[in-house]
N, C-alpha and C. Protein backbone atom coordinates (compact mmCIF):
# COMPACT_ATOMS: atom_id res chain seq x y z
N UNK A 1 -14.68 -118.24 4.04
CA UNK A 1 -15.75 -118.44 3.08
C UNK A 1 -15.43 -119.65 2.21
N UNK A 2 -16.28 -120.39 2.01
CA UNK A 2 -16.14 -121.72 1.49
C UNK A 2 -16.96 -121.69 0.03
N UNK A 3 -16.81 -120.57 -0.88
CA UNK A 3 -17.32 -120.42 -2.37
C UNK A 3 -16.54 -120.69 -2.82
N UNK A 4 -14.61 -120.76 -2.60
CA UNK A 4 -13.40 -121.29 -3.68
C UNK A 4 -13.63 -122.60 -3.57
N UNK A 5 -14.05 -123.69 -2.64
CA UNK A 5 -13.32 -125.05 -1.97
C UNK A 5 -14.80 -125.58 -2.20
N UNK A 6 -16.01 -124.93 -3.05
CA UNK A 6 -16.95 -125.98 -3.61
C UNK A 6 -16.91 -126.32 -5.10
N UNK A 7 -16.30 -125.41 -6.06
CA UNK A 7 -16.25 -126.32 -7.11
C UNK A 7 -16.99 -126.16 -7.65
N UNK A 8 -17.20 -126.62 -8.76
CA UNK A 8 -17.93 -126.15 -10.21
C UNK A 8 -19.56 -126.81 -9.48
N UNK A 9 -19.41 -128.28 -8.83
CA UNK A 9 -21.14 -128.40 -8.98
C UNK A 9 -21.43 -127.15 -7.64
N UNK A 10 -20.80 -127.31 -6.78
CA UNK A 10 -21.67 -126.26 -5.66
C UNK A 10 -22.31 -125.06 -6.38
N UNK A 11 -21.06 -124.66 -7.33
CA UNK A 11 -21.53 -123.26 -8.07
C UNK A 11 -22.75 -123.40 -8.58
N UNK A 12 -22.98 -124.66 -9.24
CA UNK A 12 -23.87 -124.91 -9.98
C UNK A 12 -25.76 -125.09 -8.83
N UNK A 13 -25.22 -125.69 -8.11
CA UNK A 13 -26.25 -126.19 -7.32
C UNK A 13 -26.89 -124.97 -6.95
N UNK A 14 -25.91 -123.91 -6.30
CA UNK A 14 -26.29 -122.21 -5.62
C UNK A 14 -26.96 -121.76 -6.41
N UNK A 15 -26.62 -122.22 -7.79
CA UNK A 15 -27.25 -121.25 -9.12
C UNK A 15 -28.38 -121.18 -9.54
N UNK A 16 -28.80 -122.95 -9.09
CA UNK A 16 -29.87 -123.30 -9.66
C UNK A 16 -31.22 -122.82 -8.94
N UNK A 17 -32.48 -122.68 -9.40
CA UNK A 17 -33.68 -121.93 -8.87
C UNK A 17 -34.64 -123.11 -8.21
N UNK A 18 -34.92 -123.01 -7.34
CA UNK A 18 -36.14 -123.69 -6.55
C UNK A 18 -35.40 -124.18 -5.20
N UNK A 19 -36.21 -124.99 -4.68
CA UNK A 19 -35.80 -125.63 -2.85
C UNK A 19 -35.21 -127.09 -3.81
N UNK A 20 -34.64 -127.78 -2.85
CA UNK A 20 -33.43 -129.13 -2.99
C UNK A 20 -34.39 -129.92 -3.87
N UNK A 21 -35.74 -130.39 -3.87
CA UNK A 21 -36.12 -131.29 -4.50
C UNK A 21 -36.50 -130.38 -6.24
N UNK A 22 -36.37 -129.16 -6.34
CA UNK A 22 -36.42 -128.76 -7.84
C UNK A 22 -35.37 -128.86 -7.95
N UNK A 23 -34.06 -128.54 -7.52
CA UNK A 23 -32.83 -128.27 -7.70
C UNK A 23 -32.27 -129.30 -8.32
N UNK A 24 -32.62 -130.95 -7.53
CA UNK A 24 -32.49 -132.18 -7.84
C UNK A 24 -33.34 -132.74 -9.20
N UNK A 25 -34.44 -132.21 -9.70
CA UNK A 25 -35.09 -132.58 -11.03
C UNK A 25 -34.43 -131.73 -11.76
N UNK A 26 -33.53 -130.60 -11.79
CA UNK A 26 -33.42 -129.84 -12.76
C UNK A 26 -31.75 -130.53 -13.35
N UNK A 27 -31.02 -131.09 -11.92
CA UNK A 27 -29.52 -131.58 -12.27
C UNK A 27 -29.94 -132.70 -13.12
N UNK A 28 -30.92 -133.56 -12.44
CA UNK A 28 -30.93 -135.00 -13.06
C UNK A 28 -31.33 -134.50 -14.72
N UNK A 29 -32.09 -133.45 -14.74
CA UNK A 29 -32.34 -132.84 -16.38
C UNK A 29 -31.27 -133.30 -17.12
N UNK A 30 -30.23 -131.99 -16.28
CA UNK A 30 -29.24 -131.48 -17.20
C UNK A 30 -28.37 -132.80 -17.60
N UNK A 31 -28.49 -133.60 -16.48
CA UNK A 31 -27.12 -134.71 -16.59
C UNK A 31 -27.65 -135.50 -18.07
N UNK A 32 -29.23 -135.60 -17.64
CA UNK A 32 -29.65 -136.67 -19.06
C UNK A 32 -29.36 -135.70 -20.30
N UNK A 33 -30.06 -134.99 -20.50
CA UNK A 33 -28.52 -133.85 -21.59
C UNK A 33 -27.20 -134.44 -21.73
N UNK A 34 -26.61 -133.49 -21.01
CA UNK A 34 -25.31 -134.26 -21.53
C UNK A 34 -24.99 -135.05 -22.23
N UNK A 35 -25.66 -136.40 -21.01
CA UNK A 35 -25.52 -137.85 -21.44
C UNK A 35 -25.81 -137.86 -22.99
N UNK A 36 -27.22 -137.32 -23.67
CA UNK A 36 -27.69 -137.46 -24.66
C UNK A 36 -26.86 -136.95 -26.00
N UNK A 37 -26.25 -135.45 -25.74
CA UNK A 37 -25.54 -134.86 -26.18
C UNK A 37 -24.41 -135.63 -26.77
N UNK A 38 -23.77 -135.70 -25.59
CA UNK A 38 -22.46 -137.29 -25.58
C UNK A 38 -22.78 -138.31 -26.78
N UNK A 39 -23.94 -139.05 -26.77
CA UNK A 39 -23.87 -140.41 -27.38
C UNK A 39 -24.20 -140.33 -28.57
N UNK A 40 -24.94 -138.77 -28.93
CA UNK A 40 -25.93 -138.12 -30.50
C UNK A 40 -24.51 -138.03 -31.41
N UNK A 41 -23.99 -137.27 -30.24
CA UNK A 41 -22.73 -136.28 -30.60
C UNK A 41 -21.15 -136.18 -31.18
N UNK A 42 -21.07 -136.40 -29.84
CA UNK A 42 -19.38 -136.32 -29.25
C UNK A 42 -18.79 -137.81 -29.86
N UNK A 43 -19.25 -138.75 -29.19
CA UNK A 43 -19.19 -139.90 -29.37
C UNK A 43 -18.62 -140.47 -30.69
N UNK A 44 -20.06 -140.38 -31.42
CA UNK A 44 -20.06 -140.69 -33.02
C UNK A 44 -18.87 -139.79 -33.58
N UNK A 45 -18.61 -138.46 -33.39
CA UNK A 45 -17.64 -137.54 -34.06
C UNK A 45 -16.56 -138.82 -33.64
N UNK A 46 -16.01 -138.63 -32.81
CA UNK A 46 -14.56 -139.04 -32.23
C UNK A 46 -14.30 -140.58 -32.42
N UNK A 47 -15.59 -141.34 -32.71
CA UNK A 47 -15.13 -142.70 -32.31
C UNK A 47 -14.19 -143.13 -33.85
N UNK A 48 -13.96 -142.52 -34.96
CA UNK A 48 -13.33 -142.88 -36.14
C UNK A 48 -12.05 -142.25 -35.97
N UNK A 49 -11.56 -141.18 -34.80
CA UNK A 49 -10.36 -140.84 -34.60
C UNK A 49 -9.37 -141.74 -33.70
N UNK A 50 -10.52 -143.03 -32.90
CA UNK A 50 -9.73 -143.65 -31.53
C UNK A 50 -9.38 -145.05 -32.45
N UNK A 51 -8.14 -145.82 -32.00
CA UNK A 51 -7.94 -146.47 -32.75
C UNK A 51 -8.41 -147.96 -32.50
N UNK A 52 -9.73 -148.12 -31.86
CA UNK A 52 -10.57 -149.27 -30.71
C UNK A 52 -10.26 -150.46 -32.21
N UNK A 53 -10.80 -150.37 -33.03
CA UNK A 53 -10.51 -150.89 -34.43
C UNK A 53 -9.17 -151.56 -35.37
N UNK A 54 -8.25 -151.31 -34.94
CA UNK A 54 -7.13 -151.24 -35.08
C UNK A 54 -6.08 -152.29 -34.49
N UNK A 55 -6.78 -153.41 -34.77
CA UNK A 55 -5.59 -154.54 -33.92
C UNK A 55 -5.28 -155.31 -35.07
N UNK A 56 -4.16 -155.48 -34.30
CA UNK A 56 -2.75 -156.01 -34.73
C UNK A 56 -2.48 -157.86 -34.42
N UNK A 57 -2.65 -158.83 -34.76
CA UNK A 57 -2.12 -160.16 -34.30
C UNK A 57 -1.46 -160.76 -35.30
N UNK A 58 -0.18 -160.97 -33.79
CA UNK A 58 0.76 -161.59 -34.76
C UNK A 58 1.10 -163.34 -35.06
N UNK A 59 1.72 -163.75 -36.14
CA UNK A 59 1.23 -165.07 -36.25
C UNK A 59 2.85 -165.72 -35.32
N UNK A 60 2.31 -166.42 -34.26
CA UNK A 60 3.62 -166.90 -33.43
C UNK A 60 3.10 -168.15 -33.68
């Protein structure tokens, strides 16, 4: 049985309700989520913890 060796999207895909072409509008949904989630979100929180800001030059 091949339910261990698919992985989180197979799980996901089995899960999801309708034939391949709903299945496929409902992932592309979720992904733009995420995505949106991510850039509202996650992003803005964390980007004052990374140190992208933070350079150093030295005078040679």
């Amino acid at each position: 049985m091949g339910d261990e060796r698919d992985g989180m999207y197979g799980w996901i895909w089995r899960n999801l309700p309708g034939n391949a072409w709903v299945k496929a509008l409902i992932s592309l949904v979720l992904v733009m989520a995420v995505v949106y989630v991510l850039f509202q979100f996650v992003f803005p929180w964390a980007e004052p913890l990374l140190p992208f800001n933070d350079v150093t030059v030295d005078n040679q």
